[in-house]
N, C-alpha and C. Protein backbone atom coordinates (compact mmCIF):
# COMPACT_ATOMS: atom_id res chain seq x y z
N UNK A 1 10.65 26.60 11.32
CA UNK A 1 10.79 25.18 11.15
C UNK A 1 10.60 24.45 12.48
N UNK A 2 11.21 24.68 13.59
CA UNK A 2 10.90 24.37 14.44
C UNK A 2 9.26 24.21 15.15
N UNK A 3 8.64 25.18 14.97
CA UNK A 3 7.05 25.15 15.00
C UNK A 3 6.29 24.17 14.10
N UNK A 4 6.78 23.96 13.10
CA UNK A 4 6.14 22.67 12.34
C UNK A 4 6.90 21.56 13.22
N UNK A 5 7.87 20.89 13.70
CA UNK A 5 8.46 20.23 13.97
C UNK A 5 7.61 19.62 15.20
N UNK A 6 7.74 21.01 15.86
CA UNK A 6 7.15 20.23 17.02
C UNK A 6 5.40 20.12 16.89
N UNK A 7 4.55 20.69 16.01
CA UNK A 7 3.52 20.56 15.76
C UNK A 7 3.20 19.16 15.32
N UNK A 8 4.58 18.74 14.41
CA UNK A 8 4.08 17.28 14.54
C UNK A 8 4.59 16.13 15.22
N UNK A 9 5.20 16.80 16.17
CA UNK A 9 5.50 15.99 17.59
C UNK A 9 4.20 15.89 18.49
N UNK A 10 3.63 17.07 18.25
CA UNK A 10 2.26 17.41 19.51
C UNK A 10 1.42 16.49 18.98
N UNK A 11 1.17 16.16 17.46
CA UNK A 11 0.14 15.28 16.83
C UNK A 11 0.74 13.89 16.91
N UNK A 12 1.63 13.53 16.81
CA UNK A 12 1.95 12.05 16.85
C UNK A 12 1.95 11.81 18.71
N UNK A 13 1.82 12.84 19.30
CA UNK A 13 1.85 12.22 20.93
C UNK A 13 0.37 11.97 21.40
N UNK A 14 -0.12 13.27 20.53
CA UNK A 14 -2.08 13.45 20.77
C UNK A 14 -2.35 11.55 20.08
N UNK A 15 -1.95 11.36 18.92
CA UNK A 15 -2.33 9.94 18.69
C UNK A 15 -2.11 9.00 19.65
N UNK A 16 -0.61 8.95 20.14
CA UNK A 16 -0.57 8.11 21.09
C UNK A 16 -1.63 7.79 22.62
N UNK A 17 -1.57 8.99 22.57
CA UNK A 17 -2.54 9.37 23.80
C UNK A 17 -4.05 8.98 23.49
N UNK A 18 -4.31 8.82 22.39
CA UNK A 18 -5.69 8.76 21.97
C UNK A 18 -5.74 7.41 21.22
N UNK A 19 -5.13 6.64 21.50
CA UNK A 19 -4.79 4.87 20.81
C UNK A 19 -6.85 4.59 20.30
N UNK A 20 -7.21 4.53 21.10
CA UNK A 20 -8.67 3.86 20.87
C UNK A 20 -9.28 4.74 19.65
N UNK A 21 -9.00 5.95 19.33
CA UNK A 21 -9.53 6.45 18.27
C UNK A 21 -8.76 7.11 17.19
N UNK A 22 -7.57 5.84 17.32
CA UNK A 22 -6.17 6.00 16.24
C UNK A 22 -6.36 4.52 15.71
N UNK A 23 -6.27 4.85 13.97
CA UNK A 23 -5.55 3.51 13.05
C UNK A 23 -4.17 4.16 12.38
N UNK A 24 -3.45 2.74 12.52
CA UNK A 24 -2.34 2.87 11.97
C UNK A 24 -2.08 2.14 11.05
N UNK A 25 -1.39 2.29 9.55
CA UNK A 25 -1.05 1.98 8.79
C UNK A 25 0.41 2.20 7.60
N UNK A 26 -0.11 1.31 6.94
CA UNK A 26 1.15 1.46 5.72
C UNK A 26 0.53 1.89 3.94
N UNK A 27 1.53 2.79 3.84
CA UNK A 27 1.06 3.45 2.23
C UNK A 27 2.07 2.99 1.19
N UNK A 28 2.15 2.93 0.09
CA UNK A 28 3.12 3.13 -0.98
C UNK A 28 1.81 3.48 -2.48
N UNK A 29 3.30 3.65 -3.28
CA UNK A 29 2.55 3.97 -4.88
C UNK A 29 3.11 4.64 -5.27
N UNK A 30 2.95 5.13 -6.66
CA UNK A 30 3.48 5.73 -7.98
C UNK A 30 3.65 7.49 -7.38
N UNK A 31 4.74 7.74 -8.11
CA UNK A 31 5.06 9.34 -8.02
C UNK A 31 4.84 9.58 -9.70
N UNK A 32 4.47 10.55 -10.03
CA UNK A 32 4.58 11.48 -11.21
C UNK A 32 5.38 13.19 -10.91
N UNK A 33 6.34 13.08 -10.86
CA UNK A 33 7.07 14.40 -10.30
C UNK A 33 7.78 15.07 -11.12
N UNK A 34 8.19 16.27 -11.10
CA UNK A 34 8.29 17.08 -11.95
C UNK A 34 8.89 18.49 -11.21
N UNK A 35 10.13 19.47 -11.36
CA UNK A 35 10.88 20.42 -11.10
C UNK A 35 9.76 21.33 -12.44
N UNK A 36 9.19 22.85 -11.51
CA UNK A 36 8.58 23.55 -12.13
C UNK A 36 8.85 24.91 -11.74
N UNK A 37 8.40 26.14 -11.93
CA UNK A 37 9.18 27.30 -11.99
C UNK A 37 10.10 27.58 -12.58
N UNK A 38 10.37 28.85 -12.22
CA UNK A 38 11.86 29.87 -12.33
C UNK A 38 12.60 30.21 -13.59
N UNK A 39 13.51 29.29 -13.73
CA UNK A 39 14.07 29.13 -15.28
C UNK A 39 14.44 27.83 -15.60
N UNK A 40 13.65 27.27 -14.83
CA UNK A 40 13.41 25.41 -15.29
C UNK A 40 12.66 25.19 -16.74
N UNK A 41 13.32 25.06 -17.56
CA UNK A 41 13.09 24.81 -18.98
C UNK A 41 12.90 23.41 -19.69
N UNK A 42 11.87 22.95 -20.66
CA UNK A 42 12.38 21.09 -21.12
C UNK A 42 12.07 20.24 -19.57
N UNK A 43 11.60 20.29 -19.16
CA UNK A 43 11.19 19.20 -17.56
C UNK A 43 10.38 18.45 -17.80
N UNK A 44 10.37 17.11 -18.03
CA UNK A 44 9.37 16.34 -18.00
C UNK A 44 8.74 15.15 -16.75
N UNK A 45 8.09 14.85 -16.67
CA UNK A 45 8.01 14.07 -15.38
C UNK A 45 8.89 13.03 -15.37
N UNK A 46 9.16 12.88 -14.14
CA UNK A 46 9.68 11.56 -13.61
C UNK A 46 9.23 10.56 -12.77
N UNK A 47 9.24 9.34 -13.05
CA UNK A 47 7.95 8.59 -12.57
C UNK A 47 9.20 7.74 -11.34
N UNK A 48 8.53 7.79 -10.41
CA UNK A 48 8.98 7.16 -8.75
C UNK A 48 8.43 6.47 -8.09
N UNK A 49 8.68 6.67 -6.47
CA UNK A 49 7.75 5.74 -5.97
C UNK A 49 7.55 6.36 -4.59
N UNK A 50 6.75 6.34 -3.57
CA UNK A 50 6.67 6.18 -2.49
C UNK A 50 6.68 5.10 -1.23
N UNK A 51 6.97 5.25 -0.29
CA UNK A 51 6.13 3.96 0.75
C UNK A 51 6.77 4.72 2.53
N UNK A 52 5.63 4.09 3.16
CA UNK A 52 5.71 4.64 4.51
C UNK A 52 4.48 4.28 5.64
N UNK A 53 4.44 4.63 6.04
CA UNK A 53 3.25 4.57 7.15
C UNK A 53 2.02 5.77 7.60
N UNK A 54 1.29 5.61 8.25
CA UNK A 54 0.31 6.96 8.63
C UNK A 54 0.04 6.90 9.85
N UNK A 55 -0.99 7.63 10.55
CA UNK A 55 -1.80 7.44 11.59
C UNK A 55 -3.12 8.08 10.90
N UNK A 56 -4.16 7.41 11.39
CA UNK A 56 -5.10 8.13 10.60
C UNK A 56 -6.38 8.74 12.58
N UNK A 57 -5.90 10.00 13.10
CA UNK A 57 -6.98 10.33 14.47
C UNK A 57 -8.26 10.65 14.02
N UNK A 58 -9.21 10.35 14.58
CA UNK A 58 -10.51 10.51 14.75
C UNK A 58 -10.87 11.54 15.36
N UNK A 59 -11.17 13.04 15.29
CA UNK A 59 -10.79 14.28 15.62
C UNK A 59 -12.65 14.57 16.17
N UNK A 60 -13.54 14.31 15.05
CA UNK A 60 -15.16 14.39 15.41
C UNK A 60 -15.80 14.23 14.30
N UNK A 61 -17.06 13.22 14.56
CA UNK A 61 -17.90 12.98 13.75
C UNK A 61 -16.89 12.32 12.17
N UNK A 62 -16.98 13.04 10.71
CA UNK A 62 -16.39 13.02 9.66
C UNK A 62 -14.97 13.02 9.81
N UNK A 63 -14.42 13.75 10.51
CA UNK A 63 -13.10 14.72 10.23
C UNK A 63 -11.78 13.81 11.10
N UNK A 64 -10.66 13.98 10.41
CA UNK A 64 -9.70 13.07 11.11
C UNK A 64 -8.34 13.85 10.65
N UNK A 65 -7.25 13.98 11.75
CA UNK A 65 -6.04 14.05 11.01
C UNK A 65 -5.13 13.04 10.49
N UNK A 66 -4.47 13.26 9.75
CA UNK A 66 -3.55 12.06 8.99
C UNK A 66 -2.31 12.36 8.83
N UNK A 67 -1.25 12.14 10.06
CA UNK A 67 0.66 12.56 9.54
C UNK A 67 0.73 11.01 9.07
N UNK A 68 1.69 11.19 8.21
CA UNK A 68 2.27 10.38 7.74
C UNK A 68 3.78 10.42 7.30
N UNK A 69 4.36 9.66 7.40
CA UNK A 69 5.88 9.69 7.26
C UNK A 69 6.64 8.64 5.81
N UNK A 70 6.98 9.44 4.95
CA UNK A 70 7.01 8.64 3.90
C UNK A 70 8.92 8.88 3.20
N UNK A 71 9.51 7.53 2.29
CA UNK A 71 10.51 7.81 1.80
C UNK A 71 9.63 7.92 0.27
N UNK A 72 10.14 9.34 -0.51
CA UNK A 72 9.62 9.66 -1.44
C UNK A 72 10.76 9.70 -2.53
N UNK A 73 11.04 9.11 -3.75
CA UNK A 73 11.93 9.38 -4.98
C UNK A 73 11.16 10.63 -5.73
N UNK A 74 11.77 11.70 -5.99
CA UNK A 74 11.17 12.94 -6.98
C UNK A 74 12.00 13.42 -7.98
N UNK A 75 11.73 14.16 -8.67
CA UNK A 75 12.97 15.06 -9.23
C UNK A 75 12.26 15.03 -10.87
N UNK A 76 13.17 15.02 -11.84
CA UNK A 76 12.42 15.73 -13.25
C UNK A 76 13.31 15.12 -14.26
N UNK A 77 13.04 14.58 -15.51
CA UNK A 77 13.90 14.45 -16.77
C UNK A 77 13.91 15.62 -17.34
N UNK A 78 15.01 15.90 -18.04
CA UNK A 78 15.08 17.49 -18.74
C UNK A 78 15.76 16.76 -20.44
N UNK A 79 15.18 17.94 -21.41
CA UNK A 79 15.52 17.38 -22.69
C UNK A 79 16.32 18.32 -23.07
N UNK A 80 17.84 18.18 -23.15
CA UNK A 80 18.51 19.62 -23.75
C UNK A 80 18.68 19.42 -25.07
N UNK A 81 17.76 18.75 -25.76
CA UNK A 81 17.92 19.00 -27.38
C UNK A 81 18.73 18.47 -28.02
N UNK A 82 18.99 17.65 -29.35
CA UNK A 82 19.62 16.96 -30.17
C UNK A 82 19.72 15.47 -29.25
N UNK A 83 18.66 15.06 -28.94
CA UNK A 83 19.16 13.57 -28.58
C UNK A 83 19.56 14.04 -27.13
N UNK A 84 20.05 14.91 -26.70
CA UNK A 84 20.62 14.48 -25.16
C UNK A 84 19.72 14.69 -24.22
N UNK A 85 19.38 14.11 -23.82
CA UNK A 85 18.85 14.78 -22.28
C UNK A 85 19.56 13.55 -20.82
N UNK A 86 18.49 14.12 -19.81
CA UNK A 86 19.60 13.66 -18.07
C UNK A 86 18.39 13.82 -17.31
N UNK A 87 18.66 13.69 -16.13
CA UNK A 87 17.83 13.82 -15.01
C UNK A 87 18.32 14.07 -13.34
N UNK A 88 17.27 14.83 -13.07
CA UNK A 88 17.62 15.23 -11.80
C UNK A 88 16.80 14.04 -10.44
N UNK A 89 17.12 13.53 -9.57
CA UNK A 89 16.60 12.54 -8.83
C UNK A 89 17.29 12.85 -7.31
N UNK A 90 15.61 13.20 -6.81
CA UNK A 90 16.03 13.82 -5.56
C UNK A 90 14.79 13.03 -4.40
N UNK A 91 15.70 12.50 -3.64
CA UNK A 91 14.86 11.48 -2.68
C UNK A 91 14.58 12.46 -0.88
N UNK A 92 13.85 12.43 -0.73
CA UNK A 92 13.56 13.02 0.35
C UNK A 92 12.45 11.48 1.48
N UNK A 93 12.62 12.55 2.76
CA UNK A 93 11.91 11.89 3.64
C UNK A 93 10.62 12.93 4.35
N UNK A 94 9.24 12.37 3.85
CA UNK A 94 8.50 13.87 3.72
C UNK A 94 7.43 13.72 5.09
N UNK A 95 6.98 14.28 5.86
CA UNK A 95 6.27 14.12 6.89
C UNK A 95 4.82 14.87 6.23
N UNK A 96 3.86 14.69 5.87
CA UNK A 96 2.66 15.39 5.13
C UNK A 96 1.96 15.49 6.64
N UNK A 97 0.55 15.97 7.07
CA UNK A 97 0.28 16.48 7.85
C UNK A 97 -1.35 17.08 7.19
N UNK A 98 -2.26 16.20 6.99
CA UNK A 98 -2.87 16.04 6.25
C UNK A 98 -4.65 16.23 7.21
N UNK A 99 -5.62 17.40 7.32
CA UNK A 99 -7.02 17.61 7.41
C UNK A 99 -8.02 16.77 6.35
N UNK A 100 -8.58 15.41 7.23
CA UNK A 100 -8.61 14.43 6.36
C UNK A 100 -10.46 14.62 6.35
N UNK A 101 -11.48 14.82 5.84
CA UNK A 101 -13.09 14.69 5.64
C UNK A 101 -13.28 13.31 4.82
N UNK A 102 -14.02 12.86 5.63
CA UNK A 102 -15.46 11.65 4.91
C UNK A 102 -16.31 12.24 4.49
N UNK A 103 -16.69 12.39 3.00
CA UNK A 103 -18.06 13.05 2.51
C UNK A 103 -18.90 12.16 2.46
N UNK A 104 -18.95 10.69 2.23
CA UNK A 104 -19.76 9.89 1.72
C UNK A 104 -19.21 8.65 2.98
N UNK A 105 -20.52 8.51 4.02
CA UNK A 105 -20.08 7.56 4.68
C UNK A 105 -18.45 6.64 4.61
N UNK A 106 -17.82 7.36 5.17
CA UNK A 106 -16.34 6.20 5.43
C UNK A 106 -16.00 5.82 4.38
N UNK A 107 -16.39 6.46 3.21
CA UNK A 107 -15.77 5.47 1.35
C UNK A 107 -15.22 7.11 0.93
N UNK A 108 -15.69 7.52 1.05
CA UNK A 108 -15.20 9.00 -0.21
C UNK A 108 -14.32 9.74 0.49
N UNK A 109 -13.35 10.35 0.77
CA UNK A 109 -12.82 11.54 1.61
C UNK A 109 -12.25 12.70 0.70
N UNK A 110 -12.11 13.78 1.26
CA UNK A 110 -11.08 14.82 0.38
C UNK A 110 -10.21 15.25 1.48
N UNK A 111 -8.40 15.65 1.32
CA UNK A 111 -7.68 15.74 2.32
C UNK A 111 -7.02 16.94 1.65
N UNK A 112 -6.03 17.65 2.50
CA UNK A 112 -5.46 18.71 2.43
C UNK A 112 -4.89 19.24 3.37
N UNK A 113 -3.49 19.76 3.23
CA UNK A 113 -2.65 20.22 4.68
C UNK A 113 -0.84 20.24 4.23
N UNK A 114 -0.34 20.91 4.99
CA UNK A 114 1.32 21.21 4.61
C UNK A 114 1.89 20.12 4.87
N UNK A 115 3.03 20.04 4.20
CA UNK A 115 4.33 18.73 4.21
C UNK A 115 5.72 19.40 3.97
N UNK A 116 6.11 19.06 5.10
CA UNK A 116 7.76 18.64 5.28
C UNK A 116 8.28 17.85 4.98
N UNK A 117 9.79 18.66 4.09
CA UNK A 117 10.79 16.95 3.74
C UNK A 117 12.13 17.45 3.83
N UNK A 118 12.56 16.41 3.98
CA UNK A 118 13.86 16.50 4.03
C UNK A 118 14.72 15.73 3.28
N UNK A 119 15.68 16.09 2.68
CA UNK A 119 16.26 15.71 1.47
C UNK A 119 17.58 15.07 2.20
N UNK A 120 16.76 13.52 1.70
CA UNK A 120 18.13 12.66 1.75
C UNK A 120 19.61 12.45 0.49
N UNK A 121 19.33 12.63 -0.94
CA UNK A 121 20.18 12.45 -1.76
C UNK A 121 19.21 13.50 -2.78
N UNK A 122 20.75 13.93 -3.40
CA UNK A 122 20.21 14.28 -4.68
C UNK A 122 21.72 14.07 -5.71
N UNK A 123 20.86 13.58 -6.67
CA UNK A 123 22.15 13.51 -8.13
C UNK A 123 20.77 14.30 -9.56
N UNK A 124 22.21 14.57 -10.45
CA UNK A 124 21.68 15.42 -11.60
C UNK A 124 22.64 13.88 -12.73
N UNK A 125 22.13 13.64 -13.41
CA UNK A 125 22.89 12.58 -14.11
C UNK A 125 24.26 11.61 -14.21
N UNK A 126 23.85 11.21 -12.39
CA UNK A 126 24.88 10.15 -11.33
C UNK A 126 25.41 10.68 -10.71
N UNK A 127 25.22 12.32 -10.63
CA UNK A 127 26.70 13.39 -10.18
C UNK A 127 25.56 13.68 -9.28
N UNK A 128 26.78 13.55 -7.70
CA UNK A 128 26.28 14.25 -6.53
C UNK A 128 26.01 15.55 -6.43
N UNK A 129 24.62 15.67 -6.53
CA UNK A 129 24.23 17.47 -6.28
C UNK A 129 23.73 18.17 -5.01
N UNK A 130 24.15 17.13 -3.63
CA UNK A 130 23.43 17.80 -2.97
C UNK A 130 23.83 18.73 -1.90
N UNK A 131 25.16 19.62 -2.39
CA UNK A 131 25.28 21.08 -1.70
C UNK A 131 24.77 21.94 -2.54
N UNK A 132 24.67 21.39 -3.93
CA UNK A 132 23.92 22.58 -4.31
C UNK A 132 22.40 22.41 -4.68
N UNK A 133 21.45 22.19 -3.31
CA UNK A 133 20.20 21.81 -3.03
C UNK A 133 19.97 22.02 -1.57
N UNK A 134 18.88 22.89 -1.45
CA UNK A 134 18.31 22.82 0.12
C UNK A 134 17.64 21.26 0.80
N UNK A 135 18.09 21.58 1.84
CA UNK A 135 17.95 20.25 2.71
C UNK A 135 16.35 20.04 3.43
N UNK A 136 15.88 21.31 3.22
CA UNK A 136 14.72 21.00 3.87
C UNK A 136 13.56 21.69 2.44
N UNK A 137 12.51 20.75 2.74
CA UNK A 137 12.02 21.42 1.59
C UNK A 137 10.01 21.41 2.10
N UNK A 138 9.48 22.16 1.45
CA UNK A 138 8.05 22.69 2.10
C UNK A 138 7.30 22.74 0.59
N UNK A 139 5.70 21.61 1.35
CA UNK A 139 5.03 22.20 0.59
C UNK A 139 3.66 21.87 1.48
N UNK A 140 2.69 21.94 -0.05
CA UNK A 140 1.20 21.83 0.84
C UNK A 140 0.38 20.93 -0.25
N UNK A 141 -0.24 20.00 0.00
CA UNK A 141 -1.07 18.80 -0.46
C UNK A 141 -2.35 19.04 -0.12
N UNK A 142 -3.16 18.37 -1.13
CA UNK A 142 -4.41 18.45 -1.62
C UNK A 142 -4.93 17.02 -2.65
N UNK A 143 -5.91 16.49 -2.18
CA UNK A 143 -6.29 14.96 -2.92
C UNK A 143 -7.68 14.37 -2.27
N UNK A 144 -7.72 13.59 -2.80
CA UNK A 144 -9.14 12.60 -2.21
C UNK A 144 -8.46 11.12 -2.36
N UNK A 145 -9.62 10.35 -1.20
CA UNK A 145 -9.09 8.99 -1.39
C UNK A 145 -10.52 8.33 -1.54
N UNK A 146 -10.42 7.10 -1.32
CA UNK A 146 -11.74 5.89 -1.44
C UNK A 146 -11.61 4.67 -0.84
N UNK A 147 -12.07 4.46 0.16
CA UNK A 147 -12.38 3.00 1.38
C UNK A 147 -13.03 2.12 0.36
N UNK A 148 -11.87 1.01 0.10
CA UNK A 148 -12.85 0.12 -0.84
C UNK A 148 -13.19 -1.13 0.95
N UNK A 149 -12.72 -1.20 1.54
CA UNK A 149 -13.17 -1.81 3.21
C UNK A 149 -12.70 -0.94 4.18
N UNK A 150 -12.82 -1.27 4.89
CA UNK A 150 -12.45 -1.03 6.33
C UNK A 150 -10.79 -0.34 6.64
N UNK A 151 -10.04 -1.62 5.62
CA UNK A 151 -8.58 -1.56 5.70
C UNK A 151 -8.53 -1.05 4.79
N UNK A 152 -8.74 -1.27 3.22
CA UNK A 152 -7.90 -0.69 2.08
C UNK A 152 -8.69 -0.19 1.70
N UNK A 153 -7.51 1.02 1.22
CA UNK A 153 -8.15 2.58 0.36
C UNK A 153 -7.49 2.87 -0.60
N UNK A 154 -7.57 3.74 -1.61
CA UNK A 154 -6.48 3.94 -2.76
C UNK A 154 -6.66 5.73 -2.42
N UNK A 155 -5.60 5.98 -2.89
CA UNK A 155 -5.80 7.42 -3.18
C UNK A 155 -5.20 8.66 -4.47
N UNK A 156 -5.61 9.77 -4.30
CA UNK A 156 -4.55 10.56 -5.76
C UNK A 156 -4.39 11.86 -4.78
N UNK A 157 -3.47 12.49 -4.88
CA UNK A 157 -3.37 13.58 -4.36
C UNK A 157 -1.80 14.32 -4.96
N UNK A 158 -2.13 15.85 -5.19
CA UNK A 158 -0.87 16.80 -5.72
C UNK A 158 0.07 17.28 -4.57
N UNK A 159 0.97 17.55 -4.56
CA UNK A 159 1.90 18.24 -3.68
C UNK A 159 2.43 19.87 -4.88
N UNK A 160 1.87 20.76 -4.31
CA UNK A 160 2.53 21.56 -5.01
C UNK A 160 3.60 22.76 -3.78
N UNK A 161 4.99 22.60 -4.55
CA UNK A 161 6.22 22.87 -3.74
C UNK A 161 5.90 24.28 -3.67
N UNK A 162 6.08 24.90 -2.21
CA UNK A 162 6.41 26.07 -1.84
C UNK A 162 7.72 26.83 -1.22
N UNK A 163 8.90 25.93 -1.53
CA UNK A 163 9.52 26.67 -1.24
C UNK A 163 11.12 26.18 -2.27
N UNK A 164 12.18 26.99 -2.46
CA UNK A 164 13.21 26.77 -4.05
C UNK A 164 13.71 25.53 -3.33
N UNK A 165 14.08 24.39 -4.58
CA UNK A 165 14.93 23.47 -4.51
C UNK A 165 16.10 23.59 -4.41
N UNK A 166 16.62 24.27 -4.87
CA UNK A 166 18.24 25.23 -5.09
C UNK A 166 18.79 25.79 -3.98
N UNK A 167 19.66 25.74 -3.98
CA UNK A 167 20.63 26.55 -2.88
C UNK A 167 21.11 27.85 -3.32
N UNK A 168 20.47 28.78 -3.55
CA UNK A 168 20.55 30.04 -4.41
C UNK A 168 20.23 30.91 -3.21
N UNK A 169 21.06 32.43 -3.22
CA UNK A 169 20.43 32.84 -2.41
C UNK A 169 19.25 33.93 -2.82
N UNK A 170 18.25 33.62 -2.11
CA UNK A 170 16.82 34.31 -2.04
C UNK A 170 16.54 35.49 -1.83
N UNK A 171 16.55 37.24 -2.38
CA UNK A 171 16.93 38.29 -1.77
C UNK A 171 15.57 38.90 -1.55
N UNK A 172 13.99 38.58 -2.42
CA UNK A 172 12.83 38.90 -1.94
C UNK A 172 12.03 38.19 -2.04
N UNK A 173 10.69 38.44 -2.02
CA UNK A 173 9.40 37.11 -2.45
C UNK A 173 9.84 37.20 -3.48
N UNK A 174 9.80 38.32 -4.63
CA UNK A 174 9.71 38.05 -5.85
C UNK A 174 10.74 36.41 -6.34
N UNK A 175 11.87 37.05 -5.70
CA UNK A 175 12.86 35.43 -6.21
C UNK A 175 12.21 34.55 -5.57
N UNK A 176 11.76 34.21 -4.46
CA UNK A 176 10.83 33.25 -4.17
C UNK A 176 9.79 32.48 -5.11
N UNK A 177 9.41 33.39 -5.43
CA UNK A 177 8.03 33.41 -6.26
C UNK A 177 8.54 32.38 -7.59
N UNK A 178 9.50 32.79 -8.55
CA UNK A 178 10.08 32.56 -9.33
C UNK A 178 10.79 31.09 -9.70
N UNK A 179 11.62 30.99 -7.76
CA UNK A 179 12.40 29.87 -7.80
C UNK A 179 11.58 28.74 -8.44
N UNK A 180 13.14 27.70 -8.74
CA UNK A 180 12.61 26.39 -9.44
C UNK A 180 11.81 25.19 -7.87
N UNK A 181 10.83 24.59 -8.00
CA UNK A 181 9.94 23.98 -6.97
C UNK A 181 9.47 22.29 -7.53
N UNK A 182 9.68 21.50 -6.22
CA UNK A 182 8.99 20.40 -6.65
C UNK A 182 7.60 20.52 -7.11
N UNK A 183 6.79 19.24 -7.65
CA UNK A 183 5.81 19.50 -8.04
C UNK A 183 5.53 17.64 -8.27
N UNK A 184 4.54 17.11 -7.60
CA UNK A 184 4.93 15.77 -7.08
C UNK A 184 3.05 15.01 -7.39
N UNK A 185 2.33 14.38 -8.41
CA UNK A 185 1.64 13.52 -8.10
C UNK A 185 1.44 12.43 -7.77
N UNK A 186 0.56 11.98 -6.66
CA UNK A 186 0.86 10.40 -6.49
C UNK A 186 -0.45 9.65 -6.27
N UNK A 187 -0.31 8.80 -6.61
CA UNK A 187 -1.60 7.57 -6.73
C UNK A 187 -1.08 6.45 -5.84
N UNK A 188 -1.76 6.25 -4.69
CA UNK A 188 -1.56 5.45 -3.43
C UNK A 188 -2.50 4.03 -3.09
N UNK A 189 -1.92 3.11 -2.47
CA UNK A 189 -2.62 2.53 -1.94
C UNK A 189 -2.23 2.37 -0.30
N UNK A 190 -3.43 2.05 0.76
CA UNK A 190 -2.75 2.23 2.04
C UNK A 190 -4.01 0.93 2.33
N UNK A 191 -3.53 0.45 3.50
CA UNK A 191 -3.61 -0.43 4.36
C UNK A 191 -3.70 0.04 6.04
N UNK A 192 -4.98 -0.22 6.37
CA UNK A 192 -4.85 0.63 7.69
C UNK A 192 -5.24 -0.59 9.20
N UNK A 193 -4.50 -1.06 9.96
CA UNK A 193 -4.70 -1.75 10.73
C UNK A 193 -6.29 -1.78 11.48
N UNK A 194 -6.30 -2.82 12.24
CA UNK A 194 -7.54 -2.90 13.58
C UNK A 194 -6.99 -2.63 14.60
């Protein structure tokens, strides 16, 4: 953890350092999220929100990196049958870290790269759940966006969770493998300064 940490300390200082071939901006938009794996049963999405900021570096030619720092709402509705169901709602603060390509002059891109979060609250139907939830949570993203100008772009991109939501303890990959995992789509719009 620490090696991601400071990896994106080294990238937000490389931006600073590199101002003339850094834009900075602001994102928000829709979550479609969803708890998947393990013995997560009845989960249906839960619709949220995002918003936050980026840096978008100019690395060569096409290619750019993109951290961004976002407050994210996630988590899952579950249906336990006869009329009842509840929900789990788990807000994190996610740092994505994003290998950003222009395929089509400055309008088309496809992005991809790991994300860190960290879990600010979690409740399961108003009830505080969050000792029994890991605090840090890992995954890796994948999406495309579209420059409708200069400044605004929209985008879609998946987060699929790699590592358990639960505070369970983990005794091989296999339970790894298994555990219950976020699972997070989002449809964005961003705004990127001059």
């Amino acid at each position: 953890m620490k090696k991601i940490i400071l990896s994106a300390i080294a990238i937000m200082a490389f931006a600073f350092t590199n101002a003339q071939s850094t834009r900075f901006g602001v994102k928000g938009g829709l979550n479609i999220s969803s708890i998947v794996g393990g013995d997560v049963r009845d989960a249906n999405a839960l619709v949220g929100f995002h918003i936050g900021g980026l840096a978008e570096i100019h690395v060569v030619e096409k290619f750019y990196i993109q951290p961004e720092l976002l407050f994210s709402t996630q988590g899952a509705k579950f249906d336990y049958g006869f009329g009842d169901d509840g929900d789990v709602k788990l807000n994190y603060i996610n740092i994505p870290v994003l290998a950003k390509y222009y395929i089509v002059d400055k309008k088309f891109s496809v992005e991809a790269g790991p994300q860190l979060g960290f879990l600010l609250s979690a409740k399961s139907d108003g009830y505080d759940i969050k000792d029994d939830t890991k605090s840090v949570d890992f995954g890796f993203n994948f999406g495309a966006g579209y420059s409708f100008t200069d400044n605004f772009s929209v985008g879609l991109r998946y987060t699929v969770g790699l590592s358990p939501i639960w505070d369970d303890n983990i005794d091989d990959s296999g339970d790894l493998y298994d555990s219950a995992k976020n699972g997070n789509f989002q449809i964005s719009a961003a705004y990127k300064f001059n």
